[in-house]
Protein backbone atom coordinates (compact mmCIF):
# COMPACT_ATOMS: atom_id res chain seq x y z
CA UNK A 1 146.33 44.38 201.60
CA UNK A 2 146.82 47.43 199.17
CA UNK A 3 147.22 46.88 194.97
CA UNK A 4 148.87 48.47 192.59
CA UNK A 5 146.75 50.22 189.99
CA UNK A 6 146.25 47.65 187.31
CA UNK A 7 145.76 49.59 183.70
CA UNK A 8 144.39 52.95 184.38
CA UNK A 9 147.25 55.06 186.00
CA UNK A 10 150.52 52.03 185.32
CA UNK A 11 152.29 51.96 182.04
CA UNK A 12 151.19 49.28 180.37
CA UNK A 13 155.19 47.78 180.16
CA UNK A 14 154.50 47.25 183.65
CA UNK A 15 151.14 46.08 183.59
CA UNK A 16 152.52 42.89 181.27
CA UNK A 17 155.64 42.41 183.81
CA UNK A 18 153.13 42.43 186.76
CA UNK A 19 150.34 39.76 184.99
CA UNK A 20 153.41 37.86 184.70
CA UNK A 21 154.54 37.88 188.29
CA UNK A 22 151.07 37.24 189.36
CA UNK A 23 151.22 33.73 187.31
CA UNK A 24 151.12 30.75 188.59
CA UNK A 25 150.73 28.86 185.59
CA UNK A 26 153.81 26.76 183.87
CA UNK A 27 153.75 28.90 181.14
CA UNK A 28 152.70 32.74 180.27
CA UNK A 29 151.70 35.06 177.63
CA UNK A 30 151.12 38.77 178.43
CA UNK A 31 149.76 40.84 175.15
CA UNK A 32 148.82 44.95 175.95
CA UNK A 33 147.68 47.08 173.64
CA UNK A 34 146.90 50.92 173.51
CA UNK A 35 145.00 52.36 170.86
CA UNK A 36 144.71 56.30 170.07
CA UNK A 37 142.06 57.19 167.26
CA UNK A 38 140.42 60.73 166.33
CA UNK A 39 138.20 60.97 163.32
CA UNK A 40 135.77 63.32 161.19
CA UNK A 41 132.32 62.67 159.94
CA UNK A 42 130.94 64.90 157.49
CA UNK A 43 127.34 64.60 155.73
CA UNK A 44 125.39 67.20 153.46
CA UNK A 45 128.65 68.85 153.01
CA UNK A 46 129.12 69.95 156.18
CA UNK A 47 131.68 68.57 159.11
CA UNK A 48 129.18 66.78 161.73
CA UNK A 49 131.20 65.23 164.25
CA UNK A 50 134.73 64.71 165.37
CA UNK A 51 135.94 62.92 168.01
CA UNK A 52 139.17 61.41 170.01
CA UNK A 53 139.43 58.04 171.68
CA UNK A 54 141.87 55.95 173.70
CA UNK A 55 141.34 52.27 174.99
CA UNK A 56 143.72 50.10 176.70
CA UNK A 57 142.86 46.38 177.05
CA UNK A 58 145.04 43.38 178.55
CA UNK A 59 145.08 39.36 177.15
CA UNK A 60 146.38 36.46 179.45
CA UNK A 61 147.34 33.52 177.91
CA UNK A 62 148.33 30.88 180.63
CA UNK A 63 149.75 27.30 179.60
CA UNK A 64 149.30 24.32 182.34
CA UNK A 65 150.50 21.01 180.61
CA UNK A 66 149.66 20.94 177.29
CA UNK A 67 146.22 22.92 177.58
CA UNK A 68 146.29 26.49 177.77
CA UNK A 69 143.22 29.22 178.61
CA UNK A 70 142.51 32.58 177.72
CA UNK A 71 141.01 35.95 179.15
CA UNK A 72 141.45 39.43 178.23
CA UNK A 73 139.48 42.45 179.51
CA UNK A 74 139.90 46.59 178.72
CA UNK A 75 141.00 48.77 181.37
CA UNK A 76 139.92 46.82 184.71
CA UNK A 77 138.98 49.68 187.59
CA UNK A 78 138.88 47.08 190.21
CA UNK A 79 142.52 46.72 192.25
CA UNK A 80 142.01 43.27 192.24
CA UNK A 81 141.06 42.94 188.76
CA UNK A 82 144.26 42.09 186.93
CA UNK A 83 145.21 39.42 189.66
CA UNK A 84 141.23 37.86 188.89
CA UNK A 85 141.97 38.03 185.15
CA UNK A 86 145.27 36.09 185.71
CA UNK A 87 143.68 33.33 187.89
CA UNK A 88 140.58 33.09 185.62
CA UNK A 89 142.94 32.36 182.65
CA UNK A 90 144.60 29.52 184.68
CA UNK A 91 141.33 28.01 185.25
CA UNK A 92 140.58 27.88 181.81
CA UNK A 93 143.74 26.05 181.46
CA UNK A 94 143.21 23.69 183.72
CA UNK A 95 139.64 23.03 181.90
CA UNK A 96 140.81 22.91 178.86
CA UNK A 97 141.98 19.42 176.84
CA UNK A 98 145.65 19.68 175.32
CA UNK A 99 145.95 21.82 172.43
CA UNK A 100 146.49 20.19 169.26
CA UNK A 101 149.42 23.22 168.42
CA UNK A 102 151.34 22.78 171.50
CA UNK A 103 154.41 23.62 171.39
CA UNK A 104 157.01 25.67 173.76
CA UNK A 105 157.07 29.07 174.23
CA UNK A 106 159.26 31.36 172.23
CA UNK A 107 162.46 32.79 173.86
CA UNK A 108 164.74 35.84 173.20
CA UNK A 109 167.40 33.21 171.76
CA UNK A 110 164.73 31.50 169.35
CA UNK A 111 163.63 34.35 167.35
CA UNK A 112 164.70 37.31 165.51
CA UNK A 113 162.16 39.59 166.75
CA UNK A 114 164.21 39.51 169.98
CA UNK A 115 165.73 43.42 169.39
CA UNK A 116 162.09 44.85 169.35
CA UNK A 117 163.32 44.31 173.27
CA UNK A 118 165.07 47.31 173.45
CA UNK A 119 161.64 49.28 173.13
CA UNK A 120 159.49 47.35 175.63
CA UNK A 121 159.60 50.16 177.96
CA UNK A 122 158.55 53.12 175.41
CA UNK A 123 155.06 54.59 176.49
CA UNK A 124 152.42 54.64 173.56
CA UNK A 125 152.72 56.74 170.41
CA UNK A 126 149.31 58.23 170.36
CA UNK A 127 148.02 60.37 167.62
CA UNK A 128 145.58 64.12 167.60
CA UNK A 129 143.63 66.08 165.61
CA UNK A 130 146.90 67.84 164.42
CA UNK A 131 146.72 65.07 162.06
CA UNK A 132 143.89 66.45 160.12
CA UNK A 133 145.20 69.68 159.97
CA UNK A 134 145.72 70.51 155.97
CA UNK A 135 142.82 67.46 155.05
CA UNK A 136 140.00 69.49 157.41
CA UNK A 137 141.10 72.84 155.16
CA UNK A 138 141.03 71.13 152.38
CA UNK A 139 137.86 69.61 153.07
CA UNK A 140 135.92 72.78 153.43
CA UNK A 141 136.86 74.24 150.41
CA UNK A 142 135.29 70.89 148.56
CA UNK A 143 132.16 71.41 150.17
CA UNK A 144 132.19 74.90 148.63
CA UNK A 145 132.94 73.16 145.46
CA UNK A 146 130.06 70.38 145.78
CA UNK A 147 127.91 73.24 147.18
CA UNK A 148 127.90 75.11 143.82
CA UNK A 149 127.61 72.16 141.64
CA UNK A 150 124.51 70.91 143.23
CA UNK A 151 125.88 67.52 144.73
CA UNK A 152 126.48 66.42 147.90
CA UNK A 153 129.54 65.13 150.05
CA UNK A 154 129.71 62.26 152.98
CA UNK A 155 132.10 60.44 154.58
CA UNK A 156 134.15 59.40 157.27
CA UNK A 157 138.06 60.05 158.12
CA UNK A 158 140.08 58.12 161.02
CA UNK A 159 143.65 58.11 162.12
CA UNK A 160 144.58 55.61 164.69
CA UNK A 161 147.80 54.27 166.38
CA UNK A 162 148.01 51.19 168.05
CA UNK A 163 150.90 49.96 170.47
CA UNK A 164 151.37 46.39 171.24
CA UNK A 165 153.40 44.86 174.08
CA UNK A 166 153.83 41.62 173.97
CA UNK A 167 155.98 39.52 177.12
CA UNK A 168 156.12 35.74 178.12
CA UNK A 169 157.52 33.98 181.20
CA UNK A 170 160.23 32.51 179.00
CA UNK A 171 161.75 36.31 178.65
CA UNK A 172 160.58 37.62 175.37
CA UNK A 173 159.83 41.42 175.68
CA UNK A 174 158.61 42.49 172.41
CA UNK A 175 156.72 46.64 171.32
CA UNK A 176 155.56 47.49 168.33
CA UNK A 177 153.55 50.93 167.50
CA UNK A 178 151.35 50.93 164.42
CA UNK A 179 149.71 53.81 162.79
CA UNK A 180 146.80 53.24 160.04
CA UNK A 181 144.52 55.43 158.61
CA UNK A 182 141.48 55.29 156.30
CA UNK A 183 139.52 57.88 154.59
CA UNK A 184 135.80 56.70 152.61
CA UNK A 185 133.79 58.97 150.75
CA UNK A 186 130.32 58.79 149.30
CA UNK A 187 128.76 61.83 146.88
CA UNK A 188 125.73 62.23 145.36
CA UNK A 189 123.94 64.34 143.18
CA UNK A 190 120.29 64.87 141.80
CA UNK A 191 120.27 62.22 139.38
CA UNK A 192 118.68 58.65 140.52
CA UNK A 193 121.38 56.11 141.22
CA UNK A 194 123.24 59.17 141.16
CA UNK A 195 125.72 57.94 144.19
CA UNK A 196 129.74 57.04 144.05
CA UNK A 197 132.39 56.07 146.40
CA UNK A 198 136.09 56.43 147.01
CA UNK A 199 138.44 54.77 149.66
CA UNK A 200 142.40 55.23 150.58
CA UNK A 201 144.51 54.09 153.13
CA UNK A 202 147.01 56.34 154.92
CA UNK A 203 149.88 56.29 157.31
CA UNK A 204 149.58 59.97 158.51
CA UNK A 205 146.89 62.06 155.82
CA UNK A 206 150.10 63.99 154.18
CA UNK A 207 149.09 61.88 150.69
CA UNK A 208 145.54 62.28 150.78
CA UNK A 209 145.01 64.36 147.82
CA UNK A 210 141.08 66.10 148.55
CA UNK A 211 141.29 67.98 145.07
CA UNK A 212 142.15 65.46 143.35
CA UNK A 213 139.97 62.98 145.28
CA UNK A 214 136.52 65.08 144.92
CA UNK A 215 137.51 65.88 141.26
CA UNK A 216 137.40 62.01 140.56
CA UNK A 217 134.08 62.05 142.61
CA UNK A 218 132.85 64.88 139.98
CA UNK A 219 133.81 63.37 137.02
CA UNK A 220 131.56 59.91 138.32
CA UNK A 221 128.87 61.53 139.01
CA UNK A 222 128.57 63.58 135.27
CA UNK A 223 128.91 59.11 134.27
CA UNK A 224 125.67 58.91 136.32
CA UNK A 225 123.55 60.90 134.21
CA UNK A 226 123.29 58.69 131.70
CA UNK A 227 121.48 55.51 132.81
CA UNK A 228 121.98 51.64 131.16
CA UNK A 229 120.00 48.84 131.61
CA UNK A 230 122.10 45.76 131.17
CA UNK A 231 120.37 42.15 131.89
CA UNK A 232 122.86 39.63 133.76
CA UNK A 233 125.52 37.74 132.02
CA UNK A 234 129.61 37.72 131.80
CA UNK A 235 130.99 41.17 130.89
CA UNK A 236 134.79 41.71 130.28
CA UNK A 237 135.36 43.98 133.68
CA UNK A 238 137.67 46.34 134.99
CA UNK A 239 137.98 45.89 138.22
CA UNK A 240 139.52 49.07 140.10
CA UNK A 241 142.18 48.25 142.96
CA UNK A 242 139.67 48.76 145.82
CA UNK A 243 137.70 46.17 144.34
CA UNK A 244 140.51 43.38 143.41
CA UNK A 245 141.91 44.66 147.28
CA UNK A 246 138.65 42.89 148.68
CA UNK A 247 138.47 39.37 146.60
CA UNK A 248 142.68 39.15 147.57
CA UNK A 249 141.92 39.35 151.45
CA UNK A 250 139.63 37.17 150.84
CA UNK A 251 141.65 34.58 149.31
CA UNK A 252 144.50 35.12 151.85
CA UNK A 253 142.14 34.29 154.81
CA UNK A 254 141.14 31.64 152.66
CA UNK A 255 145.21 30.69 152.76
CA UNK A 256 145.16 28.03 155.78
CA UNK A 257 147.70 25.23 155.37
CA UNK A 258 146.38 23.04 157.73
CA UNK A 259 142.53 22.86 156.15
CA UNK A 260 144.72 22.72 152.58
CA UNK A 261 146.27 19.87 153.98
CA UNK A 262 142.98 18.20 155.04
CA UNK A 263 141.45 18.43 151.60
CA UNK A 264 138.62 21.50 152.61
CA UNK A 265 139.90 24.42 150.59
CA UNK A 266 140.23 25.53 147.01
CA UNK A 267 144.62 24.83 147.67
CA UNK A 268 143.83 21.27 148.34
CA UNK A 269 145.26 19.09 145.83
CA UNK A 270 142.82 16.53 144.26
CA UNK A 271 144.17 13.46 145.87
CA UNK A 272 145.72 14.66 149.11
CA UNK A 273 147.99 17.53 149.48
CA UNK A 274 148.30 20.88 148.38
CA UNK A 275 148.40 22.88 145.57
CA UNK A 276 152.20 24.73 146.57
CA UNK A 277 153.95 24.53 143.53
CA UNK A 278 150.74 24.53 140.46
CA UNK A 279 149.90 28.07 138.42
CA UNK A 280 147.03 29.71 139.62
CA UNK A 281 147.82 33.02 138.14
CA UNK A 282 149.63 34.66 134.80
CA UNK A 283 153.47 34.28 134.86
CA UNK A 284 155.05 36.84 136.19
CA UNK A 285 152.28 37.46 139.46
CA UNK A 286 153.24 38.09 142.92
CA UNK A 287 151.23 37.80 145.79
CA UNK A 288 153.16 38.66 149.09
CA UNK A 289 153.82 40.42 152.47
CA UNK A 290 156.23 41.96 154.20
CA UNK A 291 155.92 43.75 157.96
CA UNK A 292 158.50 45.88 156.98
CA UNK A 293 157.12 47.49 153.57
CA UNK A 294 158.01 50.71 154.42
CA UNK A 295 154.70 52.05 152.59
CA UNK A 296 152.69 49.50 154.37
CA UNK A 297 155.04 48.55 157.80
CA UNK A 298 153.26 46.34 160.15
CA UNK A 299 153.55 44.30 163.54
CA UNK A 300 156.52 42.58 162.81
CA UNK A 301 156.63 39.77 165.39
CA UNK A 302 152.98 36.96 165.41
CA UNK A 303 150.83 38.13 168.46
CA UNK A 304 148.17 35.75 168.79
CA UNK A 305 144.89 36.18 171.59
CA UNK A 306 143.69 32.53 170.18
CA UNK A 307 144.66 29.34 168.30
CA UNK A 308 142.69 28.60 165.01
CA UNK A 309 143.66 26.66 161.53
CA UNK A 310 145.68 30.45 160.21
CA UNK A 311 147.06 31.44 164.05
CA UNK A 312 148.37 29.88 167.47
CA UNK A 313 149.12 31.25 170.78
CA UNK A 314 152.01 29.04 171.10
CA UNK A 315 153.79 31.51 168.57
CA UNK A 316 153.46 34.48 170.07
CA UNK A 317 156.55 36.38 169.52
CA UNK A 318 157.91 34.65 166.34
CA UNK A 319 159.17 37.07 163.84
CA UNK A 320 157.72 37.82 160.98
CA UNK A 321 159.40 38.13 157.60
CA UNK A 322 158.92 39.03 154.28
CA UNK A 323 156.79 35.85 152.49
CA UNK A 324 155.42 35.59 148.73
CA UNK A 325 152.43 33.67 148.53
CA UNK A 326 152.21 33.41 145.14
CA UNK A 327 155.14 33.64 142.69
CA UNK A 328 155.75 34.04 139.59
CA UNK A 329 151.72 32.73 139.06
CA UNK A 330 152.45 29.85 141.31
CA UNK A 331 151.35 29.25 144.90
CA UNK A 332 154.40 29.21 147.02
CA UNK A 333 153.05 29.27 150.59
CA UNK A 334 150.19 28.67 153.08
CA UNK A 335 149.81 30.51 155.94
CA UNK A 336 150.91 27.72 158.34
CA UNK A 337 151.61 28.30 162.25
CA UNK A 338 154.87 26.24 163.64
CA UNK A 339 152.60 23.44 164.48
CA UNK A 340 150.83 22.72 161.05
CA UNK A 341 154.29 23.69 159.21
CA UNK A 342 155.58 20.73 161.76
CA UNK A 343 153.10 18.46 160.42
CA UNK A 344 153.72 19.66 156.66
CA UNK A 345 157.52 19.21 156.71
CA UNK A 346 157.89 23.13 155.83
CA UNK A 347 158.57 26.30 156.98
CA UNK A 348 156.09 28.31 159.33
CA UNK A 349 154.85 31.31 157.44
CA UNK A 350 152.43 32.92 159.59
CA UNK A 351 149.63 35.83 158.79
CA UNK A 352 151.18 39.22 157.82
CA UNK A 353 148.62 41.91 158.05
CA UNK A 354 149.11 43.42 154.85
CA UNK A 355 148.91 42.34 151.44
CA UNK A 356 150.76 43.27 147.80
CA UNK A 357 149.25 41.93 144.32
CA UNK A 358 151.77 43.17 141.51
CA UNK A 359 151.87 41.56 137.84
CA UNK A 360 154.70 43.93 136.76
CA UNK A 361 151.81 46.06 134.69
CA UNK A 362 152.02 49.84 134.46
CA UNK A 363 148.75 51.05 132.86
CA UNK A 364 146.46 53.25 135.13
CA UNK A 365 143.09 52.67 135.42
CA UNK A 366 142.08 55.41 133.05
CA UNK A 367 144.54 53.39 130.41
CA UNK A 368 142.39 50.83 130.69
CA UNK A 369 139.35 52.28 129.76
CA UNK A 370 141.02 54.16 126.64
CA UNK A 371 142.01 50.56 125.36
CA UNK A 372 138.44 48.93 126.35
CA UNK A 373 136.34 48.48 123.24
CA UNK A 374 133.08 47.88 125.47
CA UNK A 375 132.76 46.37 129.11
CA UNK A 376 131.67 47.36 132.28
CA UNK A 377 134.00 49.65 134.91
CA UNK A 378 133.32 48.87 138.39
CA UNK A 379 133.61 51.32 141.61
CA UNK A 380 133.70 49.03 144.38
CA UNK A 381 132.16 45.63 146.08
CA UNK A 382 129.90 44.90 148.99
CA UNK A 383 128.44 42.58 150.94
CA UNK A 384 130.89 39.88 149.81
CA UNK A 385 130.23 36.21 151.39
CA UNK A 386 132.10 32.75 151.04
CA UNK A 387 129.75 30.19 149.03
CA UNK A 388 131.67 26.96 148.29
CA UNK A 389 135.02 26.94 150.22
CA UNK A 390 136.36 24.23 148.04
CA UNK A 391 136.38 26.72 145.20
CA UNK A 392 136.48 30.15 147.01
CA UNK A 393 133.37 30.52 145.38
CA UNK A 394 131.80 33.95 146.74
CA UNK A 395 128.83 36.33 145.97
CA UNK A 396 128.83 39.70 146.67
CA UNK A 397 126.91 43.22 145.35
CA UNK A 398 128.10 46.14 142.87
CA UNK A 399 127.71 49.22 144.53
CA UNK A 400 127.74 53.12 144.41
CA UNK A 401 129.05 53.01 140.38
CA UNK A 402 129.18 50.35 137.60
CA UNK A 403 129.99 51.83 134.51
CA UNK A 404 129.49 51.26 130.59
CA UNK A 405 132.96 51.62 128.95
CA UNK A 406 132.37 51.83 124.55
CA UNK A 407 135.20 52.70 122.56
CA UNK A 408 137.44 54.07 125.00
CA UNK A 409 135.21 56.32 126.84
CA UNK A 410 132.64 55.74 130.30
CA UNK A 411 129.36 56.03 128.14
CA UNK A 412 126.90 55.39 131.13
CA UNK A 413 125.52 54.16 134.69
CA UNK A 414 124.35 50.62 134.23
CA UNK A 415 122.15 48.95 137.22
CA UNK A 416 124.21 47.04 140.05
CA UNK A 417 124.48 43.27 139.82
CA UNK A 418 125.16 40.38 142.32
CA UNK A 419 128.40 38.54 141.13
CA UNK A 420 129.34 35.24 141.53
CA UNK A 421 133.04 35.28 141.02
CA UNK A 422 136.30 33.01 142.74
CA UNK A 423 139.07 35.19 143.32
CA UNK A 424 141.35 31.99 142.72
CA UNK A 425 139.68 31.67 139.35
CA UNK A 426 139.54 34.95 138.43
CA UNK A 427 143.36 35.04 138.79
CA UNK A 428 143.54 31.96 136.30
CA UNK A 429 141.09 34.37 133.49
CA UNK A 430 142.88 37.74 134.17
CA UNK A 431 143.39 39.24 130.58
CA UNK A 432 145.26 42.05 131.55
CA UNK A 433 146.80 43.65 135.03
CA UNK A 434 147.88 47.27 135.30
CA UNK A 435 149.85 49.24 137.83
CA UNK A 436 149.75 48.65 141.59
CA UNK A 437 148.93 50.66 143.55
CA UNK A 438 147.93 51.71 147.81
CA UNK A 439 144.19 50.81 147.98
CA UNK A 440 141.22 50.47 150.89
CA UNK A 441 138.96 47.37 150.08
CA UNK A 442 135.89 48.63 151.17
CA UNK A 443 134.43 45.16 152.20
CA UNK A 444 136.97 44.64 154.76
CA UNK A 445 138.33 47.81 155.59
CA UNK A 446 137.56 47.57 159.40
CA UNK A 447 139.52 44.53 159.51
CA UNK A 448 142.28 45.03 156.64
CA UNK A 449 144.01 48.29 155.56
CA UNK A 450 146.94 47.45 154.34
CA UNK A 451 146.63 46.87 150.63
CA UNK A 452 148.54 47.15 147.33
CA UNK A 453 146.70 46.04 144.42
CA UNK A 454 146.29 46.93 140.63
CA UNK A 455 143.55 47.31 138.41
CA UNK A 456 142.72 44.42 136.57
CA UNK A 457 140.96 43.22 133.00
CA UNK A 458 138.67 40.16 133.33
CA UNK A 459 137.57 39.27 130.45
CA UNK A 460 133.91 37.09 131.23
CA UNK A 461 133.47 38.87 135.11
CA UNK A 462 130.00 37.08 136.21
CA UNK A 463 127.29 39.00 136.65
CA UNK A 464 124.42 36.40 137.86
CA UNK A 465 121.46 38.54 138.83
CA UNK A 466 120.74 42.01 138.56
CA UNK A 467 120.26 43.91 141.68
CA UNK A 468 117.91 46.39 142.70
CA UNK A 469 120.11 48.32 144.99
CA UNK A 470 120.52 51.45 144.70
C-alpha cells in the first residue's frame, strides 16, 4: 500500500486535514507550523556568519473520553510516519486519566476566530535575506565607525516568520502568519568593565535605526571610563524599558488564575481568593494585551500543544481578544483557561503573547536622568530566577552597564549587583513612570518579543550583593 508524502513535499493545510482523517479518536486537534528565519552574526566588527532556516513540525492532540494524549514530531521522512504519530497520540489517550480541564472542543459556531477560516489554505509567508538589506549597509559603515574609535562591535540579528494552522474534528480551520524580529548588540572598548548592550524588537528591520543605535552604544561606553565602587544597599533606580520588559513577563507568567485561586501566588488573597479588584500599582497604570496591536499583532486565536495551570488543549481555537490585566493600578484579570474561569465564575482570558505597560508618562529616558539628583541608571538584567512565588520574589544580575546618575548627568560605571526585587512590589514603590515605548527584554527574549514598556523611577531598587561579573 502506497502513502502520501506526509510533511516534506504536502502543504501543510493538507497535512492537518489528512492527521485528521487518519483519527480514530472521539475527538481531534491538528496544530502545523512553518517557521522561516535568516540571521547575521557579527563579532570584532566584522559580519561572521549568516544563515537561512526553515522547519516544519506537526502536534496531534487526540481526545478519547475525558483523557486526551499528545505527540508532535518535525518533518517525519518516513511514509508511514504521520499515520504512527496519529496512533501514538491515541495511545496516550487511552493511558492517560481524565483531564481535570475537559471540556468540548471548539467549533466554527462557538468562536469568533472562525473567519481566520478563509485563510486555512494560504501556503507559508516565509521571509529572506532581502530583509536585511539597508540594516547589513548600515552595519558596515558602523564598524568603520567603531574601527576608528578603538571599540569593538558584536551581536546578533534574526528575522523570522512563523505560520500556524490550526484544525479540529469538530470543523474549526484556523491560519495565522507571524513575523518577529530581534536585533542584540554588545560593544566594548579598552577600558575594564568597558562592555554595554542594546536590544529592539522588529516586525520587518525598516525601524531599526543603526546610527542612532551605535551612537547610544558610543556615548555608554565614554560612561565606562570612569569607574565607581558602590557597596550594596537600596538606590533610587532607573530602570530602562528593556529592563522593566523582563520583571513584567515575569509577572504575567506569574498571572495563573487557577494557582491564585488555590492560595500559591503573590494574587492570592489572604484568606481565600484573589486579589482581582485591590491596587497593586499607581492610579492611572495599565497592564494589557491585545493580538491585534497593530505594532505588536499576534496569533489571534489560543493554540495550545499541552494543558498546564496558564493553558489547555481543550481551547484550542478560542479567540483571543484584547484583555487589561491591570487597570487603572488595579488587577483586573488572571490568565484563566475556560476550565479554571468555569470554576471561578468569570470570563476565560487566556495568554496573549505580547505585553503593554503604560502609566500615561511622557518623559524619555534621558528626561529622567536630567531630573535625577543622584541614583543609579541601569542597562539591562540577567540571569533572573523566581525565589518565593508567594511574593514574586526574584533575584537576578546587573549586566553590561550600571550607571552613576549626580545632578542630572551619567557621572560613572559603578560595579554590577545581584538584586532582589518583586516586580509586583516594585509596581506598588514606582516614584515615577515615563513614556512607553517597543522594547526586547533581554532575559526572555527567546521566549517573549513582544513588549511595550516605559522607563521607570524606583525610588529604594535593592541591590543585595555586589557582583563580580564583569
Amino acid at each position: 500500500m502506497s502513502h502520501p508524502p506526509i510533511l516534506a513535499a504536502r502543504a501543510a493545510h493538507e497535512v492537518v486535514e489528512q492527521a485528521l482523517a487518519l483519527s480514530r479518536a472521539d475527538a481531534c486537534v491538528v496544530i502545523a507550523t512553518e517557521s522561516s528565519a535568516v540571521n547575521l552574526r557579527w563579532a570584532n566588527n566584522t559580519l561572521t556568519t549568516n544563515g537561512a532556516s526553515r522547519d516544519r513540525s506537526i502536534t496531534v492532540i487526540s481526545v478519547v473520553g475525558r483523557s486526551f494524549g499528545v505527540r508532535s514530531a518535525s518533518t517525519p521522512s518516513d511514509p508511514d510516519g504521520l499515520a504512527d504519530l496519529v496512533r501514538a497520540a491515541e495511545q496516550a489517550a487511552h493511558a492517560a486519566a481524565d483531564a481535570e480541564d475537559y471540556a468540548d472542543l471548539l467549533s466554527p459556531a462557538s468562536t469568533a476566530a472562525a473567519p481566520a477560516a478563509d485563510m486555512f489554505t494560504e501556503p507559508a509567508t516565509r521571509t529572506d535575506t532581502a530583509v536585511f538589506a539597508t540594516f547589513a549597509r548600515d552595519l558596515a559603515e558602523a564598524f568603520g565607525r567603531t574601527r576608528a574609535a578603538g571599540q569593538r562591535l558584536f551581536g546578533f540579528a534574526e528575522h523570522r516568520i512563523t505560520t500556524t494552522w490550526l484544525g479540529t474534528s469538530t470543523g474549526l480551520r484556523l491560519r495565522h502568519s507571524e513575523p518577529t524580529g530581534s536585533v542584540e548588540w554588545n560593544a566594548k572598548s579598552a577600558v575594564a568593565g568597558g562592555s554595554v548592550w542594546h536590544g529592539q524588537s522588529t516586525r520587518d528591520f525598516t525601524d531599526v535605526d543603526v546610527a542612532a543605535t551605535h551612537a547610544q552604544l558610543t556615548s555608554r561606553l565614554a560612561w565606562c571610563e570612569r569607574p565607581v565602587e558602590l557597596p550594596a544597599g537600596r538606590y533610587e533606580t532607573l530602570l530602562p524599558p528593556s529592563a522593566v520588559g523582563d520583571l513584567m513577563v515575569g509577572l504575567y507568567w506569574a498571572a495563573a488564575g487557577r494557582d491564585a485561586a488555590e492560595g500559591r501566588t503573590v494574587f492570592s488573597r489572604a484568606g481565600g481568593g484573589t486579589r482581582l479588584g485591590e491596587s497593586i500599582g499607581p492610579a492611572g497604570l495599565r497592564l494589557s494585551s491585545d493580538p491585534a496591536d497593530p505594532e505588536l499583532a499576534t496569533t489571534p486565536f489560543v493554540t495550545a500543544t499541552s494543558s498546564s495551570a496558564m493553558s489547555s488543549v481543550f481551547d484550542n481555537g478560542l479567540a483571543l481578544g484584547a484583555t487589561d490585566w491591570i487597570r487603572d493600578g488595579a488587577l483586573a484579570a488572571l490568565v484563566q483557561t475556560r476550565a479554571s474561569a468555569r470554576l471561578a465564575d468569570g470570563p476565560a482570558t487566556p495568554l496573549i503573547e505580547n505585553l503593554t505597560l503604560d502609566g500615561g508618562g511622557t518623559a524619555s529616558l534621558e528626561e529622567m536622568i536630567a531630573s535625577t539628583r543622584r541614583g543609579l541608571l541601569l542597562t539591562s538584567l540577567w540571569y533572573i530566577r523566581e525565589v518565593d512565588p508567594e511574593l514574586l520574589l526574584q533575584t537576578g544580575l546587573t549586566r553590561d552597564g550600571v550607571y552613576l546618575v549626580e545632578n542630572g548627568e551619567v557621572t560613572g560605571a559603578v560595579n554590577n549587583f545581584r538584586f532582589n526585587e518583586s516586580p509586583v512590589d516594585l509596581l506598588g514603590r514606582t516614584a515615577e513612570i515615563g513614556a512607553t515605548t517597543r522594547t526586547l527584554p533581554r532575559e526572555w527574549a527567546d521566549w517573549f518579543t513582544l513588549t511595550r514598556m516605559p522607563p521607570v523611577r524606583v525610588s529604594d531598587f535593592n541591590m543585595s550583593s555586589v557582583s563580580p561579573a564583569s
